[in-house]
N, C-alpha and C. Protein backbone atom coordinates (compact mmCIF):
# COMPACT_ATOMS: atom_id res chain seq x y z
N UNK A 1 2.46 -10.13 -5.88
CA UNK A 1 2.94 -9.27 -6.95
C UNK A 1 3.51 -10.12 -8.09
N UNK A 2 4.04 -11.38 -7.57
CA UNK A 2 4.17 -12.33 -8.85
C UNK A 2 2.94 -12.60 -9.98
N UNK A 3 2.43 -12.74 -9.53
CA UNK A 3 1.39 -12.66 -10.48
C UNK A 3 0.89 -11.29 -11.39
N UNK A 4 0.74 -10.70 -10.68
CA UNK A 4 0.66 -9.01 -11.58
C UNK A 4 1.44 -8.87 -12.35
N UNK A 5 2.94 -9.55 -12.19
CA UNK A 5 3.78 -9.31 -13.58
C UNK A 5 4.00 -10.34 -14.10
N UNK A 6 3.44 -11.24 -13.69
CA UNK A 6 3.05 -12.44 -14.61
C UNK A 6 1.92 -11.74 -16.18
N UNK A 7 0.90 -11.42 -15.26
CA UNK A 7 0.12 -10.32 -16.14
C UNK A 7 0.55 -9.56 -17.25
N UNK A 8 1.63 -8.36 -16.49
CA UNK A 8 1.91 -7.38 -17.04
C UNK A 8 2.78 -8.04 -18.28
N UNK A 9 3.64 -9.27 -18.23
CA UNK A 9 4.37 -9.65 -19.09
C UNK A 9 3.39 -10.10 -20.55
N UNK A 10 2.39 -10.73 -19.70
CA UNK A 10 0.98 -11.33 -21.41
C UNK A 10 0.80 -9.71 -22.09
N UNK A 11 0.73 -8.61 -21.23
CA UNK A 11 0.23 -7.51 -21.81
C UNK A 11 1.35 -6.79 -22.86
N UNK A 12 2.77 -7.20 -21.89
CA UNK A 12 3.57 -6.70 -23.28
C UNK A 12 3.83 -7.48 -24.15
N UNK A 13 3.48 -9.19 -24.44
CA UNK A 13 3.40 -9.97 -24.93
C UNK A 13 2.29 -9.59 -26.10
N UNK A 14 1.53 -9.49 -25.95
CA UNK A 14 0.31 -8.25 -26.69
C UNK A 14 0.21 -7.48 -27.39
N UNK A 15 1.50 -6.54 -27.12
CA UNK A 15 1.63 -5.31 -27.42
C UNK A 15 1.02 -4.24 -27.39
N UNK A 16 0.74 -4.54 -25.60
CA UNK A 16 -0.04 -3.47 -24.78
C UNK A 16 1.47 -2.44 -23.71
N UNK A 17 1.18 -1.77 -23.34
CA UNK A 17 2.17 -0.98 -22.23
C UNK A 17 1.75 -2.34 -20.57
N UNK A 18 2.93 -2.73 -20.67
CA UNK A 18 3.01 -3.56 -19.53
C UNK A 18 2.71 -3.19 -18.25
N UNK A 19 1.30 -3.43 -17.80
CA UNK A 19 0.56 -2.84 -16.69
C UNK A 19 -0.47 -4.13 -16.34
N UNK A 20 -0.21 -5.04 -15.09
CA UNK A 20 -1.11 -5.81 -14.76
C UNK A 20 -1.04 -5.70 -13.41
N UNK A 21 -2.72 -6.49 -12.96
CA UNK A 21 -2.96 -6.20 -11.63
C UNK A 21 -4.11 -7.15 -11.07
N UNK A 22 -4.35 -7.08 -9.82
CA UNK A 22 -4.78 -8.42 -9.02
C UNK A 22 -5.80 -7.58 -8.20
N UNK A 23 -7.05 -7.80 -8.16
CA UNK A 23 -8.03 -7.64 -6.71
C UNK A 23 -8.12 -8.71 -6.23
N UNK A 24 -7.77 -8.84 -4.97
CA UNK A 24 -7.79 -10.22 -4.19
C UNK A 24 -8.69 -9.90 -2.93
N UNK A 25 -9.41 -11.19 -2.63
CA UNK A 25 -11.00 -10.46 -1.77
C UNK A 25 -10.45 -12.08 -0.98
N UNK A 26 -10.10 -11.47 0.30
CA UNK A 26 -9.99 -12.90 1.45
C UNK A 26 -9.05 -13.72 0.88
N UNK A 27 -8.30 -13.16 0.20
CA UNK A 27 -6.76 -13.72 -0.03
C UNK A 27 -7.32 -14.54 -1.48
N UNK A 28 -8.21 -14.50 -2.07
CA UNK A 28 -8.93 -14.98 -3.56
C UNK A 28 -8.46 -14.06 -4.51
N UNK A 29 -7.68 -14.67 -5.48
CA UNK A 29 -7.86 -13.46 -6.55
C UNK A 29 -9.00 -13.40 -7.18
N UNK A 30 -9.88 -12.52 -7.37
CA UNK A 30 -11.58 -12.44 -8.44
C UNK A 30 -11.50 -11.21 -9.04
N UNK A 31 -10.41 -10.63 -9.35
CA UNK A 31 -10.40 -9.81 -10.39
C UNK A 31 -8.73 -9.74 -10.84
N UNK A 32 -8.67 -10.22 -12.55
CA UNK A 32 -7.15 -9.82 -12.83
C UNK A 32 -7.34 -9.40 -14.17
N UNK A 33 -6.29 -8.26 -14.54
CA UNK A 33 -6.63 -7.36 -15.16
C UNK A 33 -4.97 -6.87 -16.26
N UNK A 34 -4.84 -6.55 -17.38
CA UNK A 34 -4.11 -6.20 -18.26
C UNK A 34 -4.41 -4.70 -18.87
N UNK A 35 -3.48 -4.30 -19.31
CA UNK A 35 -3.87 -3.13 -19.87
C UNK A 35 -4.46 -3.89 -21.45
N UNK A 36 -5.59 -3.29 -22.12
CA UNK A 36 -5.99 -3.70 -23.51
C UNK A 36 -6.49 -2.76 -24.08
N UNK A 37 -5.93 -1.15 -23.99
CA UNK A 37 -6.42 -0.64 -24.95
C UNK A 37 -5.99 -0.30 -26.25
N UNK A 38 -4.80 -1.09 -26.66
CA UNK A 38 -4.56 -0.85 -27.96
C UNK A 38 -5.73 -2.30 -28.68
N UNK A 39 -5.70 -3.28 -28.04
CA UNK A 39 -6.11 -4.68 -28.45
C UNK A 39 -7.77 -4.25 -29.09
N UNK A 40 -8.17 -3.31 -28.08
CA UNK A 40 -9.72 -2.71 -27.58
C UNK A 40 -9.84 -1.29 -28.32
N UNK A 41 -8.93 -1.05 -28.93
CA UNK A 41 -8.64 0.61 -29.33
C UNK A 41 -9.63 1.59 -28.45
N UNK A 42 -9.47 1.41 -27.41
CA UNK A 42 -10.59 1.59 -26.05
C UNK A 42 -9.69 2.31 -25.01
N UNK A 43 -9.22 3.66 -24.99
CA UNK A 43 -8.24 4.19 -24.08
C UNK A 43 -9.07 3.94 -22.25
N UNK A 44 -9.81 3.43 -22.13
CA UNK A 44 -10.15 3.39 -20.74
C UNK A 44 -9.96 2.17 -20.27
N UNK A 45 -9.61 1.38 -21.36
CA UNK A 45 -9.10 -0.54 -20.81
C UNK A 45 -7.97 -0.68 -20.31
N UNK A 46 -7.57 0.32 -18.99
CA UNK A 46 -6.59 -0.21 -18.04
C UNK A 46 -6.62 -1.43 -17.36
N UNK A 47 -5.73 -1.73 -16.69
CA UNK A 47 -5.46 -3.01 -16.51
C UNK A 47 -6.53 -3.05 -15.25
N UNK A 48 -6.09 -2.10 -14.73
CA UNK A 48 -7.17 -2.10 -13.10
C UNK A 48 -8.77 -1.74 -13.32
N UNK A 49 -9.10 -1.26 -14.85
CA UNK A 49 -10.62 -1.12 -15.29
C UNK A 49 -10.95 -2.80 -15.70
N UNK A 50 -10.19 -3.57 -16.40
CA UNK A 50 -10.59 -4.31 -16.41
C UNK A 50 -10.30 -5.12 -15.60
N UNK A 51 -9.75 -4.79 -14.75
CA UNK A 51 -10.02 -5.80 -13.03
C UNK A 51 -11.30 -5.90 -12.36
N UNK A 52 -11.87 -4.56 -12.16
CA UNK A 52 -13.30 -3.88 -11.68
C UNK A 52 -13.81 -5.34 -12.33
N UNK A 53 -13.90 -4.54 -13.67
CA UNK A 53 -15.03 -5.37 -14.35
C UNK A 53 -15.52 -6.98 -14.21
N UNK A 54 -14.03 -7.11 -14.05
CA UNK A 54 -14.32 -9.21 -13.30
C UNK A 54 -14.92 -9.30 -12.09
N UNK A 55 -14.71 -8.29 -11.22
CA UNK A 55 -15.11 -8.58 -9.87
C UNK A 55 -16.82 -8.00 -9.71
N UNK A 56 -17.04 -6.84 -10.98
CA UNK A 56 -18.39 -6.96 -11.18
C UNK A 56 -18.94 -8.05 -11.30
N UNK A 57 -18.74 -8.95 -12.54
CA UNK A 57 -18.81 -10.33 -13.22
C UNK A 57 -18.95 -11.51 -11.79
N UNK A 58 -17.58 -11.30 -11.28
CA UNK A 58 -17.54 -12.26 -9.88
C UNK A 58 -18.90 -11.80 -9.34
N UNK A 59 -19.26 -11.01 -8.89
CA UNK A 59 -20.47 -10.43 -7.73
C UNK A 59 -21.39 -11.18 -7.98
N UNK A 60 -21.81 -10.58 -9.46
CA UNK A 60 -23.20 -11.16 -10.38
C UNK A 60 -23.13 -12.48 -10.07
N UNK A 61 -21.93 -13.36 -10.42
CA UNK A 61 -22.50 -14.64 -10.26
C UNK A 61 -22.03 -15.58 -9.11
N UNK A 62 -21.62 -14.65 -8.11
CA UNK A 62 -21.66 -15.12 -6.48
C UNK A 62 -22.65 -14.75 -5.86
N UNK A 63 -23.82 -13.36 -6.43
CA UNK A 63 -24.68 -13.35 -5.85
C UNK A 63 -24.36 -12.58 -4.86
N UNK A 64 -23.23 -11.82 -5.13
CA UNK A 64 -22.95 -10.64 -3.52
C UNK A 64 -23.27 -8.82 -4.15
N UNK A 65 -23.48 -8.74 -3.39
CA UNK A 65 -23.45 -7.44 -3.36
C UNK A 65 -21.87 -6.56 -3.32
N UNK A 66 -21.71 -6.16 -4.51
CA UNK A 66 -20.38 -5.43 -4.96
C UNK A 66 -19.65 -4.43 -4.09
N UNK A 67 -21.33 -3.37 -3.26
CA UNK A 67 -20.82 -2.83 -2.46
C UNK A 67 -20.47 -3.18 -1.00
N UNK A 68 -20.43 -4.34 -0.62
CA UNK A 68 -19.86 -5.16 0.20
C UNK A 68 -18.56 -5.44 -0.09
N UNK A 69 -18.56 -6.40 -0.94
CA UNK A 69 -17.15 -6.88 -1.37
C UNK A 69 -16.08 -5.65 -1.96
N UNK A 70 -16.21 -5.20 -2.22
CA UNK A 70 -15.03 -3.93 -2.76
C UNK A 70 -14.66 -2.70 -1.68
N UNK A 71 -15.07 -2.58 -0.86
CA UNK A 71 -14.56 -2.37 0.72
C UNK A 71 -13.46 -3.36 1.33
N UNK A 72 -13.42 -4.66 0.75
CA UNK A 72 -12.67 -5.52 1.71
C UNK A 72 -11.41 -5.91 0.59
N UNK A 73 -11.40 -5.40 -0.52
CA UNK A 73 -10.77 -5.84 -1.52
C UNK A 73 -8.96 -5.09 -1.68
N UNK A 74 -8.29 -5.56 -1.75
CA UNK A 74 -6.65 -5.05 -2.09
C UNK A 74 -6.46 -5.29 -3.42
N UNK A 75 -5.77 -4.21 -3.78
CA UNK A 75 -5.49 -4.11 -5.64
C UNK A 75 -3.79 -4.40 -5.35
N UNK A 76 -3.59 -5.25 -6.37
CA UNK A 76 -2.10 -5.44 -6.48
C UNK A 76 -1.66 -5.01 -7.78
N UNK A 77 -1.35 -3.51 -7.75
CA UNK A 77 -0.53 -3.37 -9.38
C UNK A 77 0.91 -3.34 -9.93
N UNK A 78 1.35 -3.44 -10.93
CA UNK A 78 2.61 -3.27 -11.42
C UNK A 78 2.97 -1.90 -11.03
N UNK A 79 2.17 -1.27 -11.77
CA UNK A 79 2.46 0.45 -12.04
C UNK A 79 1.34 1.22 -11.62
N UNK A 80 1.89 2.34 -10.58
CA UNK A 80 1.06 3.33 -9.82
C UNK A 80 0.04 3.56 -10.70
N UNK A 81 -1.26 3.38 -10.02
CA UNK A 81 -2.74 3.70 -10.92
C UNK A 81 -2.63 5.25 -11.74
N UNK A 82 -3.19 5.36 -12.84
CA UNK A 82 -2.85 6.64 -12.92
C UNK A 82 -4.36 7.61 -12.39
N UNK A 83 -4.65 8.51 -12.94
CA UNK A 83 -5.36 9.62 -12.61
C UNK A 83 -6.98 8.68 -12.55
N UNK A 84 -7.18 8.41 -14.23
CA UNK A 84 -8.65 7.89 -13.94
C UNK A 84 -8.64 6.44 -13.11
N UNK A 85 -7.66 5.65 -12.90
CA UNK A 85 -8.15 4.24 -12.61
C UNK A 85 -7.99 4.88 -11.09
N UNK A 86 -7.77 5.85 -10.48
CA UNK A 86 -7.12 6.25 -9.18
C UNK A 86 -8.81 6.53 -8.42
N UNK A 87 -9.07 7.43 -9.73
CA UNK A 87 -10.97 8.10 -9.32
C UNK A 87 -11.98 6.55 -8.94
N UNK A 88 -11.18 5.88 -10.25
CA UNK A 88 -12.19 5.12 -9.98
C UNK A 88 -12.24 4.01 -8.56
N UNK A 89 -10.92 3.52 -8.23
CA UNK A 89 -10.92 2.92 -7.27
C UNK A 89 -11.23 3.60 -5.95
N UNK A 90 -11.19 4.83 -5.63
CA UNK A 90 -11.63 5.42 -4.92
C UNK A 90 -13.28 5.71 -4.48
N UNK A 91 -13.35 5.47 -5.84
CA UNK A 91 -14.92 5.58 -5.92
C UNK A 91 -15.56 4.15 -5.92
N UNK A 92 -15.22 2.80 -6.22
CA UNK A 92 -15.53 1.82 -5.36
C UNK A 92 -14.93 1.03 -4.27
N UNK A 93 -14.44 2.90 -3.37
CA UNK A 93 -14.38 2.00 -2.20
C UNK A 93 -13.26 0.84 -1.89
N UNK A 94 -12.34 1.07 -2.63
CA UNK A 94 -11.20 0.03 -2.58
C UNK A 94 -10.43 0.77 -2.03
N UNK A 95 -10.03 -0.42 -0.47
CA UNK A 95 -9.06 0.76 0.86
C UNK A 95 -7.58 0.72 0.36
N UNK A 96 -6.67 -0.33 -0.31
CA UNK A 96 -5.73 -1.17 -0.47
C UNK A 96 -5.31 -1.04 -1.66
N UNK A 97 -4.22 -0.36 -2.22
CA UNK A 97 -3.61 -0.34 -3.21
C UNK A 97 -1.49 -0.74 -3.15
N UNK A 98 -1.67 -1.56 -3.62
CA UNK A 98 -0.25 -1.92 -3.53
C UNK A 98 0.74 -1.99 -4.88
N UNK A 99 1.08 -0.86 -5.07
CA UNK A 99 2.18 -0.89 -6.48
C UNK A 99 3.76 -0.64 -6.32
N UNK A 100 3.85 -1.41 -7.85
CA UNK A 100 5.73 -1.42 -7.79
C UNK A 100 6.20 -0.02 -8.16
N UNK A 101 6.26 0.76 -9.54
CA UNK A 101 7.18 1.57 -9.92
C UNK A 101 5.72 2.65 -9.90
N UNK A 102 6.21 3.67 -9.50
CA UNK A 102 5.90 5.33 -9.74
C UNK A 102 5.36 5.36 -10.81
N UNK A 103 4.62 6.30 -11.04
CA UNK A 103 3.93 6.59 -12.76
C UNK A 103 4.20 8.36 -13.05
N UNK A 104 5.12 8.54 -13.09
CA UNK A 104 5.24 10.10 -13.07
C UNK A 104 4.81 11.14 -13.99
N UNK A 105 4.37 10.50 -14.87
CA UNK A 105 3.94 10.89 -16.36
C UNK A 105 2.01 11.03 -16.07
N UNK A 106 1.30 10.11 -14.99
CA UNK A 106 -0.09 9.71 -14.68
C UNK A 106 -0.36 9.74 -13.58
N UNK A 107 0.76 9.35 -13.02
CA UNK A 107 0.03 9.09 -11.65
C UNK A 107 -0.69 9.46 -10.64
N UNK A 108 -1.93 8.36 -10.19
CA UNK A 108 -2.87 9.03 -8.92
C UNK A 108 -2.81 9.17 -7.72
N UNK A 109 -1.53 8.42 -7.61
CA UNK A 109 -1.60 8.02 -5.96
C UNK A 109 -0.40 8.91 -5.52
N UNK A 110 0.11 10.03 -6.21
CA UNK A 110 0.70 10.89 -5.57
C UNK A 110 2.06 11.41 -6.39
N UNK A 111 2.08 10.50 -7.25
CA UNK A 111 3.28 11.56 -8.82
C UNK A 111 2.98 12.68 -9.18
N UNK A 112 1.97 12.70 -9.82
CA UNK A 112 0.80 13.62 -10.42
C UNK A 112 0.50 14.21 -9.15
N UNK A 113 -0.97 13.67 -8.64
CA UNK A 113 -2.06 14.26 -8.56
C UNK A 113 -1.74 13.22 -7.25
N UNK A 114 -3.00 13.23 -6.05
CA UNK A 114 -2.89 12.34 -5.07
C UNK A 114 -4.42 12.11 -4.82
N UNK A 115 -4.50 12.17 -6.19
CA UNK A 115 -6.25 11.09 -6.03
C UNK A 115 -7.19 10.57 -4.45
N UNK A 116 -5.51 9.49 -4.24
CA UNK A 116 -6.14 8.53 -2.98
C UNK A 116 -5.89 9.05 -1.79
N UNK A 117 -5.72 10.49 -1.56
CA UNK A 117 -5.58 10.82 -0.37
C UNK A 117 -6.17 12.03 -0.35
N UNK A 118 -6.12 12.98 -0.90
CA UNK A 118 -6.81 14.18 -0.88
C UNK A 118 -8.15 14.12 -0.66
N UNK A 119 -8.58 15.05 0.07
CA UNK A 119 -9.89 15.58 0.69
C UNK A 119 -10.71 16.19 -0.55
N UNK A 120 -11.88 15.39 -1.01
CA UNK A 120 -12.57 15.75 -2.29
C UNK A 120 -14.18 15.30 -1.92
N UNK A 121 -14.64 15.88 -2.69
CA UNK A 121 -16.14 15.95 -2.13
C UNK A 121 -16.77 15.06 -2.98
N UNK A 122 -17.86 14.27 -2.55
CA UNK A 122 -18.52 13.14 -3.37
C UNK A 122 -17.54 12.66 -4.06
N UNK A 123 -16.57 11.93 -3.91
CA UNK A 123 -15.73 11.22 -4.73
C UNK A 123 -15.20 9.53 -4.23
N UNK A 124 -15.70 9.34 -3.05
CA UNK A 124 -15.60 7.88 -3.06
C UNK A 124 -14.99 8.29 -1.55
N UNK A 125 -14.22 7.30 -0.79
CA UNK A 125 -13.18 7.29 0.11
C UNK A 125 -11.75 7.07 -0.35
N UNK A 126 -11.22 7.95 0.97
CA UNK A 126 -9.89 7.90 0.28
C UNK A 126 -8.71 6.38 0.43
N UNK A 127 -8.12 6.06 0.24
CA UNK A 127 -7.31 4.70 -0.01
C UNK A 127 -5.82 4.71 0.70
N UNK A 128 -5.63 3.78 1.05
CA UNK A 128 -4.06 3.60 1.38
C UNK A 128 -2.60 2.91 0.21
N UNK A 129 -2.02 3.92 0.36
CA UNK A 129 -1.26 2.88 -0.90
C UNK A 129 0.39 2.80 -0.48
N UNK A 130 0.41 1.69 -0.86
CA UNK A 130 2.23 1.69 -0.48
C UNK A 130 3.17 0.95 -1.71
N UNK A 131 3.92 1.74 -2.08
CA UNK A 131 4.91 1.70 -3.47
C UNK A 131 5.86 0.78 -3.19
N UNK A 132 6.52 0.62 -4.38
CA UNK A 132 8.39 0.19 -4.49
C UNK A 132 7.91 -1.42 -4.44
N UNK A 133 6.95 -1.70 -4.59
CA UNK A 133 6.96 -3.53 -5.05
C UNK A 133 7.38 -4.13 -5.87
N UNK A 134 8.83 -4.93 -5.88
CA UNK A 134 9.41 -5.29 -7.23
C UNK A 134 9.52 -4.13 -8.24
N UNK A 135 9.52 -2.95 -7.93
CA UNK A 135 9.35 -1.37 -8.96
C UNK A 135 10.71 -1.61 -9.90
N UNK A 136 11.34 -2.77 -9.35
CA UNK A 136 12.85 -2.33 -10.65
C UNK A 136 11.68 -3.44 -11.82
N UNK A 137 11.56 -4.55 -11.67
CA UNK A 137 10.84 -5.40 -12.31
C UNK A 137 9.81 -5.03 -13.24
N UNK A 138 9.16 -4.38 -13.00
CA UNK A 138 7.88 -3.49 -13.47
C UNK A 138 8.69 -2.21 -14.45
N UNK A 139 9.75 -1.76 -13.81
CA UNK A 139 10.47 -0.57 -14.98
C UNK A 139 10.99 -1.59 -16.32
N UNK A 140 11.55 -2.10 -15.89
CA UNK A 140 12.24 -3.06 -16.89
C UNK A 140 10.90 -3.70 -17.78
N UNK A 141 9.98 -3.90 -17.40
CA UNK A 141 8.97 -4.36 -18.44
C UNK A 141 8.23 -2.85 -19.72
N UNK A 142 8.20 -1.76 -18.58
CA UNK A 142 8.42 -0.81 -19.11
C UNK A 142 9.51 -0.35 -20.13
N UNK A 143 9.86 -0.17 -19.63
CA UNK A 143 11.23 -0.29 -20.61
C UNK A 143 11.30 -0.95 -22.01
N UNK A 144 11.40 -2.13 -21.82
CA UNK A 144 11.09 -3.05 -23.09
C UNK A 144 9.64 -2.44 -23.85
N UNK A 145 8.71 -2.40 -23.61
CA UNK A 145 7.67 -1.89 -24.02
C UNK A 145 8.16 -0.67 -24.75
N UNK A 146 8.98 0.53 -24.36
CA UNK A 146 9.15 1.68 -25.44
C UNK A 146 9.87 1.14 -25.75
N UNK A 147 11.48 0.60 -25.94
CA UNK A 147 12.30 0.41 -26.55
C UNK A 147 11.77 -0.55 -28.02
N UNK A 148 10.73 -1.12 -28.40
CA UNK A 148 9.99 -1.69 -29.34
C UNK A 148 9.22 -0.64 -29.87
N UNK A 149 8.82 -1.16 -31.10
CA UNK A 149 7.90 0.14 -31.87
C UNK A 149 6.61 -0.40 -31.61
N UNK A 150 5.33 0.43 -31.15
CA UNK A 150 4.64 -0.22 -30.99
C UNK A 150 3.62 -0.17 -32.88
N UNK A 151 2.94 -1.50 -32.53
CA UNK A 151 2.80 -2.02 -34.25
C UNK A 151 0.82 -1.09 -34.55
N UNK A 152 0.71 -0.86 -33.21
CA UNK A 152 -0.65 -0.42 -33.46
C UNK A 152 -0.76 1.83 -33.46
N UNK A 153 0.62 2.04 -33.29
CA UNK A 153 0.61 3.52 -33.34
C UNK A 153 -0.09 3.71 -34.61
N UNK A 154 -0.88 5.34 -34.68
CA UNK A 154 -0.49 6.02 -36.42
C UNK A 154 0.68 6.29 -36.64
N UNK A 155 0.37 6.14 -38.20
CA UNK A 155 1.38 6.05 -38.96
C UNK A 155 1.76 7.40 -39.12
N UNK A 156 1.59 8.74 -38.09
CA UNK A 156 2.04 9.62 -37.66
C UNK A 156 3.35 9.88 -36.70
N UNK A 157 2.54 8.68 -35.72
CA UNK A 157 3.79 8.48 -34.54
C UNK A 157 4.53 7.90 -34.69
N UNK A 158 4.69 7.19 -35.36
CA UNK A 158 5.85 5.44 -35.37
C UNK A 158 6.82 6.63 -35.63
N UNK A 159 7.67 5.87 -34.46
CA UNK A 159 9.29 6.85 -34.79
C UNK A 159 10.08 6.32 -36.38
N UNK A 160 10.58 7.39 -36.39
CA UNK A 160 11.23 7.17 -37.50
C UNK A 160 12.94 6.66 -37.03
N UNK A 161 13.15 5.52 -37.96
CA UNK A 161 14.50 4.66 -38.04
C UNK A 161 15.52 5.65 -37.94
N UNK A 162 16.44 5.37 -37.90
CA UNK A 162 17.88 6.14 -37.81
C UNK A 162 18.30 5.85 -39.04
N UNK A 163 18.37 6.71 -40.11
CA UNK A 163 18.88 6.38 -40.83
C UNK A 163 20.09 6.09 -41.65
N UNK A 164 21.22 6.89 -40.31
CA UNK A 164 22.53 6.72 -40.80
C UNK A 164 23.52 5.58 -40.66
N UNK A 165 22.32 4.12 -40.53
CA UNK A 165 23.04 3.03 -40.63
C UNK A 165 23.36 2.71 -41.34
């Protein structure tokens, strides 16, 4: 998990929402991942989508077959997957999800919605997940992340200053 918020810290470094994460295959990390969709103006560039995507990348040029390797694979995230990265890991088959802080606002693995456990038809297998990893660590990066304005909002949202300084 050191490393995931090693991650998550480049992402708020970025000035992304501090969300990083690790697929590790036989104790290898071959997929690590940031949130980038402000960078990407790409709302599906979660940190754990672009994890997938390396370990696609890894496959291709290890020459394995993906649906092999992503059966045996553990996701290490900061912050509970939310709804879509939840479908999606489910749907390749990834048994192993290990996150720090709750996502109560998204979450798949059982804030929200319980993605990785509920009985759903054609939707992948369901996953095991176990919370509270470093979760104060991961809030606190959170944290910092809203308490900053972020520089890529519209110029709709950007909160407005206080002005009775």
């Amino acid at each position: 998990m050191d490393q995931a918020l090693d991650v998550a810290k480049e992402a708020l470094e970025k000035g992304e929402v501090p969300v990083g994460c690790l697929l590790v295959y036989n104790g290898e990390v071959i997929g690590r991942g940031r949130n980038e969709v402000n960078e990407t103006k790409n709302a599906t560039r979660h940190a754990e989508m672009v994890a997938i995507d390396q370990v696609l990348e890894w496959c291709k040029q290890h020459k394995r077959d993906y649906r092999e390797v992503f059966p045996q694979l553990v996701l290490y995230v900061t912050v509970e997957p939310c709804i879509m990265c939840a479908a999606a890991l489910r749907l390749m088959k990834i048994p192993r999800v290990v996150y720090g802080c709750r996502n109560e606002r998204f979450g798949g693995c059982g804030s929200v919605l319980s993605i990785s456990s509920d009985d759903m038809v054609d939707s992948g297998d369901p996953f095991e997940c176990s919370s509270g990893y470093r979760a104060e660590e991961a809030v606190e990066l959170l944290k910092a992340f809203y308490r900053q304005e972020n520089p890529n909002a519209p110029k709709s949202k950007v909160r407005k200053k206080d002005r009775r300084q």
